[in-house]
C-alpha atoms as a PDB file:
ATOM      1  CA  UNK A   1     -74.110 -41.489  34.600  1.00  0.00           C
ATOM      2  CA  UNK A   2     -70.813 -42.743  33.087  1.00  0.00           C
ATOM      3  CA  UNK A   3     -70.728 -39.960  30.287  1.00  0.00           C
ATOM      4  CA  UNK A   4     -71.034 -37.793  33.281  1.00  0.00           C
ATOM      5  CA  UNK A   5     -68.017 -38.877  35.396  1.00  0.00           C
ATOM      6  CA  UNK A   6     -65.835 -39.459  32.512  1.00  0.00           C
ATOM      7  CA  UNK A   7     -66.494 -34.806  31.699  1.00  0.00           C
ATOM      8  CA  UNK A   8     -65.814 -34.536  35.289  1.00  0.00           C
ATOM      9  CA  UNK A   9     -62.575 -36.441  35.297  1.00  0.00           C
ATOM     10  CA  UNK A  10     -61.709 -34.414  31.994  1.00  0.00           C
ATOM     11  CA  UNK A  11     -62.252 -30.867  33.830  1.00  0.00           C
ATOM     12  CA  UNK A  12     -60.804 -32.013  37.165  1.00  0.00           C
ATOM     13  CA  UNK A  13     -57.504 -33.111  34.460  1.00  0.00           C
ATOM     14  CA  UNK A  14     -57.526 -29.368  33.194  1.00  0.00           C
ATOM     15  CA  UNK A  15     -57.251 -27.421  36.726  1.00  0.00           C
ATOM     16  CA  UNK A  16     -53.340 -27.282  36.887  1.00  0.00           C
ATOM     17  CA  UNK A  17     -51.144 -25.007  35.166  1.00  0.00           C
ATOM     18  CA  UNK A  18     -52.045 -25.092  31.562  1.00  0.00           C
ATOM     19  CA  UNK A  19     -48.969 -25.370  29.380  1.00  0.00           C
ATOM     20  CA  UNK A  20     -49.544 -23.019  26.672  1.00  0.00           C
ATOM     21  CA  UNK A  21     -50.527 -20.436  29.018  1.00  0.00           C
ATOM     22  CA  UNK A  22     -47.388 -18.081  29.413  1.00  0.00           C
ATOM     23  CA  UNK A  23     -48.537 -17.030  32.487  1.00  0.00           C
ATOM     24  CA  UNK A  24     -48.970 -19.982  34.477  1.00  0.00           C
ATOM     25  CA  UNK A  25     -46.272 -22.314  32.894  1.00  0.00           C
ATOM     26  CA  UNK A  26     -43.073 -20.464  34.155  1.00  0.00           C
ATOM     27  CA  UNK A  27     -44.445 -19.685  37.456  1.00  0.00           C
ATOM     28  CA  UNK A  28     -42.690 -23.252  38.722  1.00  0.00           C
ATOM     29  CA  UNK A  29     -38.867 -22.924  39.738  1.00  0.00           C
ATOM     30  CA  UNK A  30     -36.664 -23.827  37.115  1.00  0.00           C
ATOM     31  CA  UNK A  31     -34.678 -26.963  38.416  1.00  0.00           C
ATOM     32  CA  UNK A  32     -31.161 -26.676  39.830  1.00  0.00           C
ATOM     33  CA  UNK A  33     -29.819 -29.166  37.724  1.00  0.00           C
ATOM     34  CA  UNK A  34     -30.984 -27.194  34.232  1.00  0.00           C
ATOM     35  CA  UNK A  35     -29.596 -23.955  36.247  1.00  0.00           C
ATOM     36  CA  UNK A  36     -27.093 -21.904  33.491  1.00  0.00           C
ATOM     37  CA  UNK A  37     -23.551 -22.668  35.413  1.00  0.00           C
ATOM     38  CA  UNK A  38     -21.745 -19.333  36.720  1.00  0.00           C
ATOM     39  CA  UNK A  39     -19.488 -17.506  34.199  1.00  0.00           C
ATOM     40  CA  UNK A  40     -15.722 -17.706  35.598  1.00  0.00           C
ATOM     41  CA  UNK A  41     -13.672 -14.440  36.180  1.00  0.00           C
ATOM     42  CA  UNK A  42     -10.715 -17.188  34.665  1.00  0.00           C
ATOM     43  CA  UNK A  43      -8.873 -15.296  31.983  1.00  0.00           C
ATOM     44  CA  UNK A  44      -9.588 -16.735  28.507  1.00  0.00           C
ATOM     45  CA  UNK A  45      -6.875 -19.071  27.507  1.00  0.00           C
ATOM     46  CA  UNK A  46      -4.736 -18.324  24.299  1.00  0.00           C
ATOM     47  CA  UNK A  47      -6.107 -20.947  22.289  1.00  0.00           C
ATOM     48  CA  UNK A  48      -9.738 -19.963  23.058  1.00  0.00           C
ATOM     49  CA  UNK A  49      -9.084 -15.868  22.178  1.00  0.00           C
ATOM     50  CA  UNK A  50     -10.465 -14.457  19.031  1.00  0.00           C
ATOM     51  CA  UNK A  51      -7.809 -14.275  16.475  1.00  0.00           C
ATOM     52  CA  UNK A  52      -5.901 -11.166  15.650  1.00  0.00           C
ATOM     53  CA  UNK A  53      -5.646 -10.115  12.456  1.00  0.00           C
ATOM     54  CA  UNK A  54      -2.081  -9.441  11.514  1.00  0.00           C
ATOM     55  CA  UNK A  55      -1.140  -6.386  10.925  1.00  0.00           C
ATOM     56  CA  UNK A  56       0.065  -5.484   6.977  1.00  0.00           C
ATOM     57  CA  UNK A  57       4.057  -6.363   6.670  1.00  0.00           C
ATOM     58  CA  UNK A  58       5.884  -2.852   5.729  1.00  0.00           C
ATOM     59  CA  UNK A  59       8.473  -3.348   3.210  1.00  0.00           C
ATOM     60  CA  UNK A  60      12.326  -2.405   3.909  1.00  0.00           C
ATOM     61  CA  UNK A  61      12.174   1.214   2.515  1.00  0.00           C
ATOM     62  CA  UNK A  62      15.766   0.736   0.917  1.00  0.00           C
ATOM     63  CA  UNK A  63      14.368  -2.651  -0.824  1.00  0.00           C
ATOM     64  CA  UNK A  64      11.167  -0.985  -2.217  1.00  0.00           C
ATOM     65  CA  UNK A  65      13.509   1.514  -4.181  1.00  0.00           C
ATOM     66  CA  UNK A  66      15.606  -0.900  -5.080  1.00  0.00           C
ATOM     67  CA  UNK A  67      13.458  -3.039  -7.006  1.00  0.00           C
ATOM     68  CA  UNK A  68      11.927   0.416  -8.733  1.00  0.00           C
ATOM     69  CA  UNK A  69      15.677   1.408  -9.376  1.00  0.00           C
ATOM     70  CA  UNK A  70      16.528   1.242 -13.224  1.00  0.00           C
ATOM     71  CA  UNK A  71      18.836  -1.865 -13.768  1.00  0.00           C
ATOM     72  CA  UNK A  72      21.834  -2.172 -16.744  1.00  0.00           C
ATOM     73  CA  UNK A  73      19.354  -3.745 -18.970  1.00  0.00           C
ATOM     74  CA  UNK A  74      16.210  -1.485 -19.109  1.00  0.00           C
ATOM     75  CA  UNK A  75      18.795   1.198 -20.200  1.00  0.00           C
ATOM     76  CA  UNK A  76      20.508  -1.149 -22.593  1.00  0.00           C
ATOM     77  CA  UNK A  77      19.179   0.044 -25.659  1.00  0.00           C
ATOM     78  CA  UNK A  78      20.776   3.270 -24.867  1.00  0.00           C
ATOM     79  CA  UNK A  79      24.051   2.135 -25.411  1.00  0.00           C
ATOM     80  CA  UNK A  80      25.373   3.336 -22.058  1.00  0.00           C
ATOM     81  CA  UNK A  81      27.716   2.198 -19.837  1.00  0.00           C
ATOM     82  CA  UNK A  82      28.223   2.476 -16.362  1.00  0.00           C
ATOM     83  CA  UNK A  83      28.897   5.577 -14.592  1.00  0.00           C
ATOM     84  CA  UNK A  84      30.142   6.560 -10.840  1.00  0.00           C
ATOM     85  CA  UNK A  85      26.941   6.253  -9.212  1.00  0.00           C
ATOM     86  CA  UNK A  86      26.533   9.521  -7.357  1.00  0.00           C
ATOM     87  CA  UNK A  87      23.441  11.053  -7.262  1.00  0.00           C
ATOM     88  CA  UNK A  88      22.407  14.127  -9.160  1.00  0.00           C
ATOM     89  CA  UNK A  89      19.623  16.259  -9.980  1.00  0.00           C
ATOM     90  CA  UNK A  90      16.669  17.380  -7.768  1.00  0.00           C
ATOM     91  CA  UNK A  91      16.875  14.430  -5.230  1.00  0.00           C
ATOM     92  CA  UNK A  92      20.669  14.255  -4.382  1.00  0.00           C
ATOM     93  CA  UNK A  93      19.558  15.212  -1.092  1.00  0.00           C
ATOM     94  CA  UNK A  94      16.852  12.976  -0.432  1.00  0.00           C
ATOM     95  CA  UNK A  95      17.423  10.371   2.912  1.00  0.00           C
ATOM     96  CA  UNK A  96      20.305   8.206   1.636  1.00  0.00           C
ATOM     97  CA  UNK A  97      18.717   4.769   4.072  1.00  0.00           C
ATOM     98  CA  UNK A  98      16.161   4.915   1.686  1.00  0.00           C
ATOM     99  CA  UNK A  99      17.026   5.528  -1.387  1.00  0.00           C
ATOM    100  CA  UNK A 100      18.997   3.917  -4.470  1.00  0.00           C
ATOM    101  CA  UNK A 101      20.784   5.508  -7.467  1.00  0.00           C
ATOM    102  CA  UNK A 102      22.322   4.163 -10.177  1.00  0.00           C
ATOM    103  CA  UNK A 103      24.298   6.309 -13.741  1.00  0.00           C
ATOM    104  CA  UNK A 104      25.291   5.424 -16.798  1.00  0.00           C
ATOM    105  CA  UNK A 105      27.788   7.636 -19.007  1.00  0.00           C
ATOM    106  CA  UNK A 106      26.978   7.464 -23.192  1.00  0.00           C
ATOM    107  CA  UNK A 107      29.835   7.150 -25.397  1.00  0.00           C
ATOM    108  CA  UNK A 108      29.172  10.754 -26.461  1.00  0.00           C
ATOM    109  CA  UNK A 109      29.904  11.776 -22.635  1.00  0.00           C
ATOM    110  CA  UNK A 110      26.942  12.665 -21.788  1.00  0.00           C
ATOM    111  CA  UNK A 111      25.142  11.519 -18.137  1.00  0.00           C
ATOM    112  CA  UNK A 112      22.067   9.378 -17.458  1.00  0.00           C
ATOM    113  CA  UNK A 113      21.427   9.349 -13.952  1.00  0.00           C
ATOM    114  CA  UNK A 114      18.359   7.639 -11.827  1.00  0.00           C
ATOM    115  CA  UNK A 115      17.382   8.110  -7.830  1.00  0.00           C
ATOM    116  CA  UNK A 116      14.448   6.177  -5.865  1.00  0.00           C
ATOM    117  CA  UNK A 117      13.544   7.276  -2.920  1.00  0.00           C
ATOM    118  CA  UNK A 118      11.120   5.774  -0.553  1.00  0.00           C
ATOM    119  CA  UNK A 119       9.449   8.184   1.972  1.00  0.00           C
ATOM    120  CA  UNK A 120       6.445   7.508   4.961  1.00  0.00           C
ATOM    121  CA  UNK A 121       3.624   6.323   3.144  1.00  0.00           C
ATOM    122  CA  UNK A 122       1.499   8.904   1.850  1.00  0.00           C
ATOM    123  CA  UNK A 123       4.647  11.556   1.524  1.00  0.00           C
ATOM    124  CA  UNK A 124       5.389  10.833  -2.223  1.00  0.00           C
ATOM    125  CA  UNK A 125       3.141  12.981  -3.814  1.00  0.00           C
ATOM    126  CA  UNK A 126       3.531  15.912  -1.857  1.00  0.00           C
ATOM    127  CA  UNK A 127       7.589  15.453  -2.049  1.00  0.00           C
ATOM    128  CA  UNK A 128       7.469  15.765  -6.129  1.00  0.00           C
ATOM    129  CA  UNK A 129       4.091  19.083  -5.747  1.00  0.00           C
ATOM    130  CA  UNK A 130       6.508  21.124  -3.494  1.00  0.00           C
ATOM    131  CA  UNK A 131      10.171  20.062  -5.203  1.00  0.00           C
ATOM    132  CA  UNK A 132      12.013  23.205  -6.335  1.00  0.00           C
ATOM    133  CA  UNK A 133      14.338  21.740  -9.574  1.00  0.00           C
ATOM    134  CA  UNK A 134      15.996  24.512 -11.492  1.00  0.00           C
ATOM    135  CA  UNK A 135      15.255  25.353 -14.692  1.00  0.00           C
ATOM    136  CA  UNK A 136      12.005  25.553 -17.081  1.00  0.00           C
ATOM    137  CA  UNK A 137       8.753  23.003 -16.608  1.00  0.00           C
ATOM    138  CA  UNK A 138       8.829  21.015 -19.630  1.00  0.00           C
ATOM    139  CA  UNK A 139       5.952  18.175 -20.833  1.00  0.00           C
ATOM    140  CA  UNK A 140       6.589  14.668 -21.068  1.00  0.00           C
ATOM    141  CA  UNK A 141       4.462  12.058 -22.208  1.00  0.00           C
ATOM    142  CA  UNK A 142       1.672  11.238 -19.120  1.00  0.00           C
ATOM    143  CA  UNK A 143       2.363   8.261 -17.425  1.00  0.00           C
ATOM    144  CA  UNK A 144      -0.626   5.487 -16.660  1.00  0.00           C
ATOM    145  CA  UNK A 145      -0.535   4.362 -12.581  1.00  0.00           C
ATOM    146  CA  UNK A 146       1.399   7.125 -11.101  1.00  0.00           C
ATOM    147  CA  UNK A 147      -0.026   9.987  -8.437  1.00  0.00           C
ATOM    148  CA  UNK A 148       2.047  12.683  -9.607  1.00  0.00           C
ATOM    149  CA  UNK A 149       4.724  13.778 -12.376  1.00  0.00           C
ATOM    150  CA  UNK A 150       6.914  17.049 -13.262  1.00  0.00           C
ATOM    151  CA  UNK A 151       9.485  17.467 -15.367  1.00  0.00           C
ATOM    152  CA  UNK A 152      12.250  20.753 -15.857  1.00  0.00           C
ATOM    153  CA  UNK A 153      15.065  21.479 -18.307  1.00  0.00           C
ATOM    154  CA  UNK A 154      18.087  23.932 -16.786  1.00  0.00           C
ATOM    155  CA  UNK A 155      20.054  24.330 -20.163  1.00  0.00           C
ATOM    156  CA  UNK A 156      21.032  20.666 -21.389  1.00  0.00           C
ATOM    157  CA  UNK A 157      19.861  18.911 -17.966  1.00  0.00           C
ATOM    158  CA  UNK A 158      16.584  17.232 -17.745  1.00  0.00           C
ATOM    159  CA  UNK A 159      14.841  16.259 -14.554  1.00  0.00           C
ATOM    160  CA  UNK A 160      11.647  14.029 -14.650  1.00  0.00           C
ATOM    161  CA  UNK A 161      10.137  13.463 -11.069  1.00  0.00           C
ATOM    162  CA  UNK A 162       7.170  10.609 -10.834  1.00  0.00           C
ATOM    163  CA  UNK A 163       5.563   9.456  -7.206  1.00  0.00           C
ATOM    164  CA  UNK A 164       3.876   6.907  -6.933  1.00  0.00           C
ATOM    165  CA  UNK A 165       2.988   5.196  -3.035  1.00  0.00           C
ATOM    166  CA  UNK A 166       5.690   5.764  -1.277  1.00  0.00           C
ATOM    167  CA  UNK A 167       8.318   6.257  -3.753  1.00  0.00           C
ATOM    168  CA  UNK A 168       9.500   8.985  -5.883  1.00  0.00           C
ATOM    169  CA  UNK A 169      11.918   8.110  -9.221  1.00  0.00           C
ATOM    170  CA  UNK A 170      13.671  10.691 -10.797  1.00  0.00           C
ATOM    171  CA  UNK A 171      15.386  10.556 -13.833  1.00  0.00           C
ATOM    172  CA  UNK A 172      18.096  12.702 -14.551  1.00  0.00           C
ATOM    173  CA  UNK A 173      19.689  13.043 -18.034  1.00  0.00           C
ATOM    174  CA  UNK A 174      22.786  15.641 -18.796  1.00  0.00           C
ATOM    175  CA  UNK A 175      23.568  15.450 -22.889  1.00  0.00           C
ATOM    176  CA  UNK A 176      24.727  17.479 -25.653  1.00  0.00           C
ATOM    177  CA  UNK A 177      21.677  19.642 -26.301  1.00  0.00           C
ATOM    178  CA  UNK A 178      18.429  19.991 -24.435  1.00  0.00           C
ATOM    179  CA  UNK A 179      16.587  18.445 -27.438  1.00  0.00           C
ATOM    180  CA  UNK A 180      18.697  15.318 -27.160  1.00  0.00           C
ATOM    181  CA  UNK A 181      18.130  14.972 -22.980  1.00  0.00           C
ATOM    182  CA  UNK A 182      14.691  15.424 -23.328  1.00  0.00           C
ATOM    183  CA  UNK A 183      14.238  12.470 -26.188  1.00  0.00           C
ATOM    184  CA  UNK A 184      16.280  10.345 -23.619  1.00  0.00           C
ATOM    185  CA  UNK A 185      13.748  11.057 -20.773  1.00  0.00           C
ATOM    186  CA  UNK A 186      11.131  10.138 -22.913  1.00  0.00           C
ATOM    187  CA  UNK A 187      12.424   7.171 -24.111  1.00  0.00           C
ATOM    188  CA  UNK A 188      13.181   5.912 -20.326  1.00  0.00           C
ATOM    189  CA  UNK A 189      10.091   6.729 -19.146  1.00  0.00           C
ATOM    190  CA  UNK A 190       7.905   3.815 -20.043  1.00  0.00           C
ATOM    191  CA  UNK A 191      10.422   1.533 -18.186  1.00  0.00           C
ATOM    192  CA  UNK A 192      10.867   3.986 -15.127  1.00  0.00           C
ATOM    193  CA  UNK A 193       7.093   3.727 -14.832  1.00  0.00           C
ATOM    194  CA  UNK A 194       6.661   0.261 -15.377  1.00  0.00           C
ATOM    195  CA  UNK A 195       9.614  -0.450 -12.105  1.00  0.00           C
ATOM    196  CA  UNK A 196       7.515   2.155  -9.849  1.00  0.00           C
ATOM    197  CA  UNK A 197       4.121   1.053 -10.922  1.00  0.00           C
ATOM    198  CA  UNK A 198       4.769  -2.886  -9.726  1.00  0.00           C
ATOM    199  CA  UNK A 199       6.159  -1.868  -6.035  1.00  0.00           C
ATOM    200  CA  UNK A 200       3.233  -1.557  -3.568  1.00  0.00           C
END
């Protein structure tokens, strides 16, 4: 008789909502006091925004030619002193706010002459493809890190044109023979590379 009462009293115990039962164990309202609070129209302070990502900081465009710009000493070796500083050669007419040119004279008189210009990004390239120098294309050595180079001879006048990001260098060199102004080109170029190679 007691074995019996004590089943009853175990199935009476099992008649409310069974707790692993999905069904029946949400069907109770949830309490206020575990009630999910309201979401505030309040604007979200400044502190509590998501962080912006800074934008990438554009360099001056005169500085970037600048530091590609030829100084006395890469042209040392050439024994050249020097010149007036006017620009010459297929980018005399390129946006003067953005550009830098330095010359140097030889002791033989002849001209060595060298123009950065910086241009909107992505310009470069198609600035040095569609320039128009005078004279014959002539090969120079290729050069490792930049987009796009040409190079032209008008008698004893050599023009090499390199772009690179947003800069184009050009090297001009005016000497005795043609010979002789290409063999200066040549000889610059590793340095001229090397200046427009390290700007970003």
């Amino acid at each position: 008789m007691a074995l019996a009462a004590v089943a009853l009293v175990g199935l009476t115990g099992c008649d409310g909502p069974d707790p692993n039962n999905l069904e029946t164990y949400y069907d109770d309202p949830v309490p206020t006091s575990s009630a999910v609070p309201p979401v505030s129209d309040a604007p979200v302070s400044a502190a509590k925004a998501a962080p912006v990502t800074p934008s990438a900081v554009v360099p001056d465009p005169g500085r970037l030619a600048e530091r590609a710009l030829l100084s006395d000493t890469d042209v040392a070796e050439e024994g050249v002193q020097p010149g007036s500083g006017e620009a010459s050669g297929c980018l005399a007419d390129g946006p003067s706010a953005s550009s830098r040119t330095a010359t140097w004279r030889y002791p033989s008189g002849s001209v060595l002459s060298h123009r950065v210009v910086a241009y909107p990004d992505g310009t470069a390239a198609r600035v040095v493809a569609e320039a128009d120098c005078a004279g014959k294309t002539v090969t120079v050595p290729a050069q490792p890190g930049v987009e796009l180079q040409r190079a032209w001879c008008d008698g004893k006048t050599c023009t090499v044109l390199l772009a690179k990001g947003r800069l184009v260098s050009g090297l001009t060199v005016s000497a005795s023979t043609e010979a002789r102004a290409v063999d200066a080109a040549k000889r610059l170029l590793p340095a001229m590379t090397a200046k427009l190679t390290a700007q970003p």
